[in-house]
N, C-alpha and C. Protein backbone atom coordinates (compact mmCIF):
# COMPACT_ATOMS: atom_id res chain seq x y z
N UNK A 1 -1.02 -69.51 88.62
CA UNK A 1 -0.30 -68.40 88.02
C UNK A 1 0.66 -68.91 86.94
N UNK A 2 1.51 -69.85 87.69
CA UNK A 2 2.42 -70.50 85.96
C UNK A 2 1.78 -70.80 84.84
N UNK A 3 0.55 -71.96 85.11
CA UNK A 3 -0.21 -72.54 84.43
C UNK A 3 -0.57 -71.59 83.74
N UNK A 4 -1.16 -70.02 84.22
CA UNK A 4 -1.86 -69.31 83.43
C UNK A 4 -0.63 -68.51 82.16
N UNK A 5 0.56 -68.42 83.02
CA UNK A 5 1.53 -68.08 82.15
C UNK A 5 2.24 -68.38 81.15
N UNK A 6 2.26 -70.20 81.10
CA UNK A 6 2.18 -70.88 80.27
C UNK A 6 1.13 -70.80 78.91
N UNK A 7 0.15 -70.65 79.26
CA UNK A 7 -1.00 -70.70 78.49
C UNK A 7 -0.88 -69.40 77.46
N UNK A 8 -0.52 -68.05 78.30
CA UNK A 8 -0.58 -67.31 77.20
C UNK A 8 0.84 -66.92 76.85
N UNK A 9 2.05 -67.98 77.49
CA UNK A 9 3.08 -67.78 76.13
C UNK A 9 2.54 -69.04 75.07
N UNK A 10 1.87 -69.99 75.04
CA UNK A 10 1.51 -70.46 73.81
C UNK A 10 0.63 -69.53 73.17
N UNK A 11 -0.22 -69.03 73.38
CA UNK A 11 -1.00 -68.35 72.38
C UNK A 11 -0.71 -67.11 71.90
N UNK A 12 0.58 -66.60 72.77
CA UNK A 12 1.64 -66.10 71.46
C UNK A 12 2.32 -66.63 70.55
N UNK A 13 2.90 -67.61 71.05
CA UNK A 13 4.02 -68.26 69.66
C UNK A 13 2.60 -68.45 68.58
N UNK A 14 1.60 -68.68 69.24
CA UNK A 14 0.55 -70.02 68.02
C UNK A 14 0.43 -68.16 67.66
N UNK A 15 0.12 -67.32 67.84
CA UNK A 15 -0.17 -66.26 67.11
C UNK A 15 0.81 -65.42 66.52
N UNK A 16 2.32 -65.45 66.85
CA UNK A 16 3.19 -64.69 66.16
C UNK A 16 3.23 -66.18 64.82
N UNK A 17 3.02 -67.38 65.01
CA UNK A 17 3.29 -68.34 63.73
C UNK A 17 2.60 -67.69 63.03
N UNK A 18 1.05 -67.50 63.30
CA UNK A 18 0.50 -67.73 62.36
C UNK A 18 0.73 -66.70 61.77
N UNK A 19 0.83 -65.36 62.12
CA UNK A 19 1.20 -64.00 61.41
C UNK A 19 2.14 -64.22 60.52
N UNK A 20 3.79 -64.90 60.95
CA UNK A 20 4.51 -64.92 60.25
C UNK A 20 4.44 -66.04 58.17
N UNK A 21 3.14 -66.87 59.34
CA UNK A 21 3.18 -67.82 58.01
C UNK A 21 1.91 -66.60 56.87
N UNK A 22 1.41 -65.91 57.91
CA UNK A 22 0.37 -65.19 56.55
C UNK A 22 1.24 -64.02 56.13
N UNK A 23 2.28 -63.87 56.14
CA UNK A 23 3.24 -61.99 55.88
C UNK A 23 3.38 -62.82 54.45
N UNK A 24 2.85 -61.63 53.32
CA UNK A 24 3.10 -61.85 52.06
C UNK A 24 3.42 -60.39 51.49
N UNK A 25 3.75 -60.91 50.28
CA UNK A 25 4.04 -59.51 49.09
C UNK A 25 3.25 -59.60 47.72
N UNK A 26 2.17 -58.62 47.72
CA UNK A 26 1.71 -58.52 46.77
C UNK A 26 2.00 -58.26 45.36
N UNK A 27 2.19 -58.58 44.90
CA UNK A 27 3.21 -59.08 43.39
C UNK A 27 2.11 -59.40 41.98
N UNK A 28 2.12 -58.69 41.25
CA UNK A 28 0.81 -58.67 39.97
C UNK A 28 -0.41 -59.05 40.83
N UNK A 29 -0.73 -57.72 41.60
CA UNK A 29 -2.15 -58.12 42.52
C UNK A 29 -2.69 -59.14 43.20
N UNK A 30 -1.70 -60.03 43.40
CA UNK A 30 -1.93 -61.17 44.27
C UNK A 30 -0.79 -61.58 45.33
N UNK A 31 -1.54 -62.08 46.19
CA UNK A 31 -0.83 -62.81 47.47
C UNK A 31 0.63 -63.38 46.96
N UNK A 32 1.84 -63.34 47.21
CA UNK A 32 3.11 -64.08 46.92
C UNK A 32 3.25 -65.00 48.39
N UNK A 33 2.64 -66.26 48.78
CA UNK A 33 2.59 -66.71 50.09
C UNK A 33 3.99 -67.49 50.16
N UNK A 34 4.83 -67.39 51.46
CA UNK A 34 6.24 -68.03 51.68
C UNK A 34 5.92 -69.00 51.93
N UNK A 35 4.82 -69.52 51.58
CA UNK A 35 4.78 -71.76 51.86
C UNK A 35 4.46 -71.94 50.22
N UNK A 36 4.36 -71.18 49.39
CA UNK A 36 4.13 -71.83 48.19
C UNK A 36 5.60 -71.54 47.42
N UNK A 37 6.01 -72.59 46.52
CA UNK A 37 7.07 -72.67 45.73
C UNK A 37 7.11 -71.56 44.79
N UNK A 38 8.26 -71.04 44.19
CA UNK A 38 8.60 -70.19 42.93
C UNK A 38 7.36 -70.09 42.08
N UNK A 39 7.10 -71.14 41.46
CA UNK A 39 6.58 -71.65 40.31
C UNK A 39 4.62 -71.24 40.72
N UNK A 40 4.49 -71.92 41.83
CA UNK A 40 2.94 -71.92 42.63
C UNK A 40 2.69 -69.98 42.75
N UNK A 41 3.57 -69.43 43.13
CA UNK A 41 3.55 -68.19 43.57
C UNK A 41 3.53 -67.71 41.90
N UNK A 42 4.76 -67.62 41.00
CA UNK A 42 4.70 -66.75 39.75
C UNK A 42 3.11 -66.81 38.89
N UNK A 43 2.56 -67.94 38.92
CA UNK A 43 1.56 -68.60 38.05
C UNK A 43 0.36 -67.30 38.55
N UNK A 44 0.19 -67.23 40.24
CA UNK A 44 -0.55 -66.19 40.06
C UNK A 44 -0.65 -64.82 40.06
N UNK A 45 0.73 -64.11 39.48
CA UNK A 45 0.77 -62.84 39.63
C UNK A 45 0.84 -62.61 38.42
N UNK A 46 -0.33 -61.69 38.04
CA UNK A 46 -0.44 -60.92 36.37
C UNK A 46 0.33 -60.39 36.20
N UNK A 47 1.46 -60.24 36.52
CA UNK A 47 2.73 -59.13 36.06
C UNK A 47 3.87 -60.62 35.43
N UNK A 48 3.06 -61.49 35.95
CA UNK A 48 4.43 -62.48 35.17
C UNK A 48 3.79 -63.73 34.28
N UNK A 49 2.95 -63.45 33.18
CA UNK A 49 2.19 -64.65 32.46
C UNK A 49 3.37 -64.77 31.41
N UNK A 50 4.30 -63.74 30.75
CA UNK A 50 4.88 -64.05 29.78
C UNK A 50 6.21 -65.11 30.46
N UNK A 51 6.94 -64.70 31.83
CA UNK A 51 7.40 -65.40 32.32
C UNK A 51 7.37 -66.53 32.56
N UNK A 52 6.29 -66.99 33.00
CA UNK A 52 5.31 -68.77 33.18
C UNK A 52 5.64 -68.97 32.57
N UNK A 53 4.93 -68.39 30.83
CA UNK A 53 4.76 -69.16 29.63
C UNK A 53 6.39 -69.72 29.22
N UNK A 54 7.32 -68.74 29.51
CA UNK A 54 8.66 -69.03 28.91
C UNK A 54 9.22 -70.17 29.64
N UNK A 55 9.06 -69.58 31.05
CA UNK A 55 9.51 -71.34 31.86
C UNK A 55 8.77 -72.34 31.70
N UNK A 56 7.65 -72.81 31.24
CA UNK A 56 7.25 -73.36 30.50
C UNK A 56 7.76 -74.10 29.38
N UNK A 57 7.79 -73.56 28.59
CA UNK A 57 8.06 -73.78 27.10
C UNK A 57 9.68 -74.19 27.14
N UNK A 58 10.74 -73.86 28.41
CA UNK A 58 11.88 -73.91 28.35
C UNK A 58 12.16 -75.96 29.35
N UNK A 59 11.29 -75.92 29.77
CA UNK A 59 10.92 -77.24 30.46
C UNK A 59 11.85 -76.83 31.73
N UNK A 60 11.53 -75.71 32.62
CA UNK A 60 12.08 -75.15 33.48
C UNK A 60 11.08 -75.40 34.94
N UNK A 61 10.33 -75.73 34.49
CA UNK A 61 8.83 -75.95 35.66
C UNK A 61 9.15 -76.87 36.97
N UNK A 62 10.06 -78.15 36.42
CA UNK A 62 10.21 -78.84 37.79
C UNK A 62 11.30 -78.32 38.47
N UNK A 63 12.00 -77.49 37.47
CA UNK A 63 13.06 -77.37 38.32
C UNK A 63 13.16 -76.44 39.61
N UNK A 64 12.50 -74.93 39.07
CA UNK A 64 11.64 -73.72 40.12
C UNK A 64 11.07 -74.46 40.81
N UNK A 65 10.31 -75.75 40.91
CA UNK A 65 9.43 -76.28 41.97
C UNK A 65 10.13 -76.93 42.75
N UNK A 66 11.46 -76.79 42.60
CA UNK A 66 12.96 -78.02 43.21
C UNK A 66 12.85 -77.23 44.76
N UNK A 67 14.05 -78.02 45.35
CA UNK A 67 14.11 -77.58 46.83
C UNK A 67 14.89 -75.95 46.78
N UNK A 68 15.54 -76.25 45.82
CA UNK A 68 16.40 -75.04 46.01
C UNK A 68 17.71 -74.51 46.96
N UNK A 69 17.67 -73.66 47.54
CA UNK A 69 16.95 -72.41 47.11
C UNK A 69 17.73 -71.60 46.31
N UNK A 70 16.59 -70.66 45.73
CA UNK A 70 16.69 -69.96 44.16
C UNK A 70 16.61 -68.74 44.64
N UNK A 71 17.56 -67.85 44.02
CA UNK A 71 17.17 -66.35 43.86
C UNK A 71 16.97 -66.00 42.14
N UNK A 72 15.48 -65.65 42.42
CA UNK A 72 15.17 -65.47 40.73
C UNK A 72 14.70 -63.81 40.31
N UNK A 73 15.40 -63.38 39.17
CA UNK A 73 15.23 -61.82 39.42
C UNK A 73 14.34 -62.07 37.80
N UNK A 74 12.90 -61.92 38.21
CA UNK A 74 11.37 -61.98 37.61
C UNK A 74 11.22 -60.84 37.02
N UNK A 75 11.68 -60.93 35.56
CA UNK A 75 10.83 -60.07 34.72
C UNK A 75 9.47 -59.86 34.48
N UNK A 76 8.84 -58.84 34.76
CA UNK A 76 7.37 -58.23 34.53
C UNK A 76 7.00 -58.87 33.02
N UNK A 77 6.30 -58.72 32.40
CA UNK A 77 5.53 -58.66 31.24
C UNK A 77 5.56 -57.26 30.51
N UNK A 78 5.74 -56.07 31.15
CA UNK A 78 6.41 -55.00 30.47
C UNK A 78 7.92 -55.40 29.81
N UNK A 79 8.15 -55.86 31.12
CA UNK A 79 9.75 -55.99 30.80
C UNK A 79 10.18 -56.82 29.57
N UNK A 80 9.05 -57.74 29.37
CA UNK A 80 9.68 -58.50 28.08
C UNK A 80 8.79 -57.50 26.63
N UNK A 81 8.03 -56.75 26.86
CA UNK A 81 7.03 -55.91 25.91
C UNK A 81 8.35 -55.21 25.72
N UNK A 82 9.03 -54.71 26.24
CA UNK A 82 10.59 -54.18 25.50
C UNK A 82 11.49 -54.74 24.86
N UNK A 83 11.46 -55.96 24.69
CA UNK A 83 12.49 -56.87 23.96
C UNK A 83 11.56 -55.84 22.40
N UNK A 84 12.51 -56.57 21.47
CA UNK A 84 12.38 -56.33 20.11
C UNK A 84 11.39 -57.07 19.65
N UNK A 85 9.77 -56.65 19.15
CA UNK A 85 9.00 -57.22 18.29
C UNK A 85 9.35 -58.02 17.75
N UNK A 86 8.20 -59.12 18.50
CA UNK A 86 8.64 -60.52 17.58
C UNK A 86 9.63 -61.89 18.36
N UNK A 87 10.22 -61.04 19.51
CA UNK A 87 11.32 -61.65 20.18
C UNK A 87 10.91 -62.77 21.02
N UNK A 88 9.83 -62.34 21.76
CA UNK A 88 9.24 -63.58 22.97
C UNK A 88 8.89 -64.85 21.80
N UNK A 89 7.99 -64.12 21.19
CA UNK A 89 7.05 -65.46 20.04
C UNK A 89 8.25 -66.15 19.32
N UNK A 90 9.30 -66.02 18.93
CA UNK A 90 10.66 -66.84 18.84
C UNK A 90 10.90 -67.46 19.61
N UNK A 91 11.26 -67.03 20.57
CA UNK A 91 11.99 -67.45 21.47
C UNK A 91 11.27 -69.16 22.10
N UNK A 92 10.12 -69.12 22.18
CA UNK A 92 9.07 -69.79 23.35
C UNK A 92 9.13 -70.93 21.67
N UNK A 93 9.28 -70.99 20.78
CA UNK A 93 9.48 -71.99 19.90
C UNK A 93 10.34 -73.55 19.81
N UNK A 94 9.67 -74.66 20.05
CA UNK A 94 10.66 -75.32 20.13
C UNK A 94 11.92 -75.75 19.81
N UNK A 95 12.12 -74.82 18.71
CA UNK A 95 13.54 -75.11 18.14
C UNK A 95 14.72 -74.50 18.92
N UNK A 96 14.08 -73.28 19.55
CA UNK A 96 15.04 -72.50 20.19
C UNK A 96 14.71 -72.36 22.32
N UNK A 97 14.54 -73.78 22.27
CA UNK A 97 14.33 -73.97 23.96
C UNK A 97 15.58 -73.84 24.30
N UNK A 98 17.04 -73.99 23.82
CA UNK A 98 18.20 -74.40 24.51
C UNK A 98 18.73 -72.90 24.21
N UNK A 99 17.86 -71.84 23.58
CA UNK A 99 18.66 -70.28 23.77
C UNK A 99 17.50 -69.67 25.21
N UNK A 100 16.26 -69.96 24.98
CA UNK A 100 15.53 -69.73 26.01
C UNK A 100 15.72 -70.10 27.62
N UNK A 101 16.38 -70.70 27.36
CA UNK A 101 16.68 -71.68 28.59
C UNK A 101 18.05 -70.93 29.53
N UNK A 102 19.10 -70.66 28.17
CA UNK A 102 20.16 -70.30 28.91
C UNK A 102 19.34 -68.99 29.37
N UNK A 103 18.71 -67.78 28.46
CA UNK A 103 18.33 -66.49 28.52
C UNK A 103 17.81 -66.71 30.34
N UNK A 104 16.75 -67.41 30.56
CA UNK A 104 15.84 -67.92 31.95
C UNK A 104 16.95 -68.03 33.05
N UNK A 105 17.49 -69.09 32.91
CA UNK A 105 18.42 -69.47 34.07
C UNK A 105 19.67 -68.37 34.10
N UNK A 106 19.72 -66.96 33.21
CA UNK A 106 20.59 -66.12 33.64
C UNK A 106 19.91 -65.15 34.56
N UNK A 107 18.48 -65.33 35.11
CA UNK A 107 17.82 -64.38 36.08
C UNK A 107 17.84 -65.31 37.01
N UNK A 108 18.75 -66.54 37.10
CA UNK A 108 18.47 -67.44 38.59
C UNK A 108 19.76 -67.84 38.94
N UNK A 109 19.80 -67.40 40.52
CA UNK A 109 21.08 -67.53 40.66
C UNK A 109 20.84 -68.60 42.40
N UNK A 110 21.43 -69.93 41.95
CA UNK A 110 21.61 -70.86 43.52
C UNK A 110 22.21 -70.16 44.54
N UNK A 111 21.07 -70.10 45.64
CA UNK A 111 21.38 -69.50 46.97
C UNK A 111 19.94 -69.08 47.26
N UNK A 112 19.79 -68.10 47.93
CA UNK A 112 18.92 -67.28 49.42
C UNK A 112 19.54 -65.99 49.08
N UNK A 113 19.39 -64.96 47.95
CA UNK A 113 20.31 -63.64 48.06
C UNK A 113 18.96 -62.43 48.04
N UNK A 114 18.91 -62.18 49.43
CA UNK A 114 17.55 -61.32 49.69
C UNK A 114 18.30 -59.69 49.48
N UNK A 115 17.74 -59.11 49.91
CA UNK A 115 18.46 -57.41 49.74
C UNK A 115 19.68 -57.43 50.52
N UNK A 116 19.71 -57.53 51.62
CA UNK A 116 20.70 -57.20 52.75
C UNK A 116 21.78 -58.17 52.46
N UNK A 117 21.85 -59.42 51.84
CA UNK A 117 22.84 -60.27 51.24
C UNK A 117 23.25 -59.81 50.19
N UNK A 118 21.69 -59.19 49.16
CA UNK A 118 23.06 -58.38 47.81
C UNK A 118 24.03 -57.09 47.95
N UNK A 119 23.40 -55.98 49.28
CA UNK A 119 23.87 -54.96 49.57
C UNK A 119 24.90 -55.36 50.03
N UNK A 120 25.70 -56.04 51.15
CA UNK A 120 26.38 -56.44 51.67
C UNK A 120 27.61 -57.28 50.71
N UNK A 121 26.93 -57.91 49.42
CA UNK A 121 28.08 -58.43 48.36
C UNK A 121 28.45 -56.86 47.41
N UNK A 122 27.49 -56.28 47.53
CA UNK A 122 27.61 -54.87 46.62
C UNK A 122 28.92 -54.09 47.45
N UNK A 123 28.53 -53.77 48.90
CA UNK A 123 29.63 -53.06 49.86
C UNK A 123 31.42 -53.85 49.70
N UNK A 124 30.89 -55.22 49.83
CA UNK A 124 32.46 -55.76 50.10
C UNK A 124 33.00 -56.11 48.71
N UNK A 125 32.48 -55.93 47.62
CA UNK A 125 33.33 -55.47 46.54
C UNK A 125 33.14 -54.08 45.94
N UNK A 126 33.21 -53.35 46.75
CA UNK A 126 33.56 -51.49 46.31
C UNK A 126 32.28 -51.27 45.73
N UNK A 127 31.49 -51.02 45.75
CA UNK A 127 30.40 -50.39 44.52
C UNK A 127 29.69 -51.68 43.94
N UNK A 128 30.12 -52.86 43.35
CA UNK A 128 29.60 -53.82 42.57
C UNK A 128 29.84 -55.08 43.26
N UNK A 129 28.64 -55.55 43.36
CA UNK A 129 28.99 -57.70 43.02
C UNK A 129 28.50 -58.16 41.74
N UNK A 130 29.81 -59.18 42.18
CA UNK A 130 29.61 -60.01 40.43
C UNK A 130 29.07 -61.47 40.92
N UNK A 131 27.84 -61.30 40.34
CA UNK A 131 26.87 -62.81 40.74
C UNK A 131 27.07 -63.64 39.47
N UNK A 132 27.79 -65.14 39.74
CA UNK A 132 27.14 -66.25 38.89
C UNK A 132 25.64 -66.37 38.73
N UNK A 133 25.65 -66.72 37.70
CA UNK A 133 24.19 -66.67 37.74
C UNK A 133 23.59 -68.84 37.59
N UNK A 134 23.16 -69.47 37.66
CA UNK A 134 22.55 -71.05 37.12
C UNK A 134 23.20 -70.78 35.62
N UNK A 135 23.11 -69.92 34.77
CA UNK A 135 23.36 -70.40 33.05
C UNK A 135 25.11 -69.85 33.24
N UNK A 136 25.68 -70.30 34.51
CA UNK A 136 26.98 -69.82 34.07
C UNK A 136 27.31 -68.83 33.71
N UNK A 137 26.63 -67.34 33.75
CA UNK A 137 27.06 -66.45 33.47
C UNK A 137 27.00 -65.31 34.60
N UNK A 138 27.26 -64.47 34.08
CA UNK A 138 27.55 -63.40 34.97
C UNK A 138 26.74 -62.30 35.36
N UNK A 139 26.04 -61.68 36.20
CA UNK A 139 25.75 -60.43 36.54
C UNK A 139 26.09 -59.46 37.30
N UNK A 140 26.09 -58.23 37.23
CA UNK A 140 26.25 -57.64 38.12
C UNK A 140 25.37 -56.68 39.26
N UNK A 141 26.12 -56.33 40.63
CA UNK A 141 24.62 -55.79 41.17
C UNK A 141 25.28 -54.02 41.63
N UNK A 142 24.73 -53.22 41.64
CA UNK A 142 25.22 -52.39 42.17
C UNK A 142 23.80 -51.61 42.81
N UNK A 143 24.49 -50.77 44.01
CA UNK A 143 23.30 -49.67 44.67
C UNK A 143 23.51 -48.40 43.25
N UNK A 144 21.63 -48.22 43.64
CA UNK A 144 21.33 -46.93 43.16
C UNK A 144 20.60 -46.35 44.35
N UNK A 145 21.07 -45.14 45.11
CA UNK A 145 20.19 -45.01 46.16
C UNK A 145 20.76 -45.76 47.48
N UNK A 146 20.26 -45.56 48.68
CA UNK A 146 20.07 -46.01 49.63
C UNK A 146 19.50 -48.15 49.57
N UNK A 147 18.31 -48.08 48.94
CA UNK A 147 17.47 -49.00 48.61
C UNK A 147 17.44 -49.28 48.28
N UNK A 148 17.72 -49.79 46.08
CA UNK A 148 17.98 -49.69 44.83
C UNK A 148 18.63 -50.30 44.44
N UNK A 149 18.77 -51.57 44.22
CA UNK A 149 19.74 -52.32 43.19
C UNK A 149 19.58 -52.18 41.86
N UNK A 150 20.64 -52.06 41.06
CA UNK A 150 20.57 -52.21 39.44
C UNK A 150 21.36 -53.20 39.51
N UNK A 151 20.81 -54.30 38.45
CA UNK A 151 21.57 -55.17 37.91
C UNK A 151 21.98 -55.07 36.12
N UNK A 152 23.57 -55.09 35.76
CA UNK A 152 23.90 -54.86 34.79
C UNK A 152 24.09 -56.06 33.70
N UNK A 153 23.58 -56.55 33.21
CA UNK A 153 23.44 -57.77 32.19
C UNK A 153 25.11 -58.00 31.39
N UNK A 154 25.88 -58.96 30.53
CA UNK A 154 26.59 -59.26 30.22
C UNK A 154 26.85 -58.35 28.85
N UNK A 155 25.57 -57.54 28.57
CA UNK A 155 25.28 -56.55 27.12
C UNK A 155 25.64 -55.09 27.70
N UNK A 156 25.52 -54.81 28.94
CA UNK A 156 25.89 -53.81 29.29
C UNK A 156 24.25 -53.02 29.80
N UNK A 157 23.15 -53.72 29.53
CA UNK A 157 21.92 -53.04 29.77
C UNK A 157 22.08 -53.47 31.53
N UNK A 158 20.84 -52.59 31.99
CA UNK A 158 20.96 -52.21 33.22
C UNK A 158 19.05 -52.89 33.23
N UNK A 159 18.52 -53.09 34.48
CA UNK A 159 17.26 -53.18 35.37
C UNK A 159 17.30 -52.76 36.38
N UNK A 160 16.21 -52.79 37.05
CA UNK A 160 15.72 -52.17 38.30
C UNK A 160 15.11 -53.24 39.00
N UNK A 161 15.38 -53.11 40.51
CA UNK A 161 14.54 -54.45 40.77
C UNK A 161 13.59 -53.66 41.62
N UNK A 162 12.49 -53.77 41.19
CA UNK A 162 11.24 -52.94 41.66
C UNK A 162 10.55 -53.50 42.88
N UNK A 163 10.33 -54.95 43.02
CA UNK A 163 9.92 -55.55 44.53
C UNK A 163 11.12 -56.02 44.63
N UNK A 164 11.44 -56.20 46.18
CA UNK A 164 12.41 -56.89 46.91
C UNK A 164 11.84 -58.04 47.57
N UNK A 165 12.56 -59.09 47.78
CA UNK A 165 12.72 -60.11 49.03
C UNK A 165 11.46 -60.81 48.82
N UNK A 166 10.76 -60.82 47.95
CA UNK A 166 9.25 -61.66 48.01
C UNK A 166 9.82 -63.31 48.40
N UNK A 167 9.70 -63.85 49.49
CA UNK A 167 10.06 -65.00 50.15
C UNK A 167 8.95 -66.04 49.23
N UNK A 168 9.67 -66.95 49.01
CA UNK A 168 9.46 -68.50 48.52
C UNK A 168 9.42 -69.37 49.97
N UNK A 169 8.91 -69.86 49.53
CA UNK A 169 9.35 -71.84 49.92
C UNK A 169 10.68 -72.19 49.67
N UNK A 170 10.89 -71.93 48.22
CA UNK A 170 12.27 -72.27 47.88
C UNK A 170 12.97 -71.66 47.85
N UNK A 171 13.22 -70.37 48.07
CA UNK A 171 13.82 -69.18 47.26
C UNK A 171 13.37 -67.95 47.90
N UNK A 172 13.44 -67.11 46.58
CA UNK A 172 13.46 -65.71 46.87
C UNK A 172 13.29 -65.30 45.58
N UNK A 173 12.18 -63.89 45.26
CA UNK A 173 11.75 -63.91 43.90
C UNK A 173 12.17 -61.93 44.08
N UNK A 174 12.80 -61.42 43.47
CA UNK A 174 12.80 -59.63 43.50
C UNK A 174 12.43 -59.48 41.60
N UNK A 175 11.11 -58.92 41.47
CA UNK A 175 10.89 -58.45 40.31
C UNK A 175 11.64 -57.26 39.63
N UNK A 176 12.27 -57.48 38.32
CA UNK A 176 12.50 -56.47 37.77
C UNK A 176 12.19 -55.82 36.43
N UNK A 177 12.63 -54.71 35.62
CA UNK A 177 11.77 -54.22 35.13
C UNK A 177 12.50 -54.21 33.90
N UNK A 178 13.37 -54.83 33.20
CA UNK A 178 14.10 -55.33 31.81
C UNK A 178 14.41 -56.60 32.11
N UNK A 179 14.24 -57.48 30.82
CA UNK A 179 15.12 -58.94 31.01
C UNK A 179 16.37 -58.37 30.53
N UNK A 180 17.20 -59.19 31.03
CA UNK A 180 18.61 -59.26 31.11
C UNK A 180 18.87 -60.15 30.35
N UNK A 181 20.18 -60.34 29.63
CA UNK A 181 20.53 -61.11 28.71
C UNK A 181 21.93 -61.58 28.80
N UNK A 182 22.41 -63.03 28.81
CA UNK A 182 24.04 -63.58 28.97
C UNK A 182 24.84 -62.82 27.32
C-alpha cells in the first residue's frame, strides 16, 4: 500500500513537471516556451521581426541571452509601422547604434516585473509606478481597467500591453502595442 502510494505521488510530480515545463503563451503564432531565453523565444514570434532585427543591429543579442532577469515590454511590428516613415531604416544604421540602443534598453527594465508585481507598484504609489528602465530612464505604469496596464513614455505617449507575463528563462516578455521613447 505505501509502495503503491509512493509510486503514484511520483507520477504526479513527474506529471504536474512536465505540464508546468510545457505551459506557454502564444505570441506572433508561436510557442513562447519558459526554458528558452528572451532572445530564443522573440526570434520566433512574427509579431516581433522588426524587434530582432533592431536588437540585432544594436549588438543587444548577448545581452537578452544574459542570466538576467529582464522585464522587456516587446514592441509588435505594428507598433514600430507607427513610428514616422523612414524611422526604423535609420535607426538600425550603423552610425546611429548608440541612439538605437538607448531607444531598446528603455523597454527593459532589470528584475522579474510580471502583472501582479506591476499592479501592486501601480497600487502603492496611488494610481502610477515610476519604473527605471536599463537606459536609465524612466517609465511609467498605470491601470486601465481591472487588467490593463498603460505605460507612459518620457514624450508623454502612452501603450498598451496587449500579452502579459509571457515567462522567459530569463525574464519576462509583456508585448505592447507603441514603442516608447526616453
Amino acid at each position: 500500500m505505501i509502495r503503491t502510494l509512493q509510486i503514484a505521488t511520483l507520477v504526479l510530480v513527474i506529471a504536474t513537471t512536465a505540464a508546468l515545463a510545457k505551459e506557454t503563451v502564444i505570441v506572433g503564432g508561436q510557442d513562447m516556451f519558459r526554458t528558452k531565453d528572451i532572445i530564443d523565444n522573440a526570434v520566433n514570434s512574427a509579431d516581433h521581426a522588426t524587434l530582432v532585427a533592431a536588437v540585432k543591429a544594436a549588438g543587444l543579442v548577448e545581452t537578452l541571452k544574459g542570466k538576467g532577469p529582464f522585464t522587456v515590454f516587446a514592441p509588435t511590428d505594428a507598433a514600430f509601422g507607427r513610428l514616422p516613415a523612414g524611422t526604423v531604416e535609420t535607426l538600425v544604421k550603423p552610425e546611429n547604434k548608440e541612439t538605437l540602443t538607448k531607444i531598446l534598453t528603455y523597454h527593459v527594465v532589470a528584475g522579474r516585473l510580471d502583472f501582479d508585481a506591476l499592479a501592486k507598484e501601480i497600487k502603492a504609489g496611488n494610481g502610477t509606478a515610476t519604473i527605471k528602465t536599463v537606459s536609465g530612464d524612466t517609465l511609467w505604469a498605470m491601470m486601465n481597467g481591472p487588467h490593463n496596464i498603460v505605460l507612459k513614455d518620457a514624450k508623454g505617449n502612452l501603450a498598451n500591453i496587449s500579452t502579459y507575463d509571457v515567462i522567459q528563462s530569463n525574464g519576462i516578455i509583456h508585448v505592447i502595442d507603441h514603442v516608447v521613447m526616453p
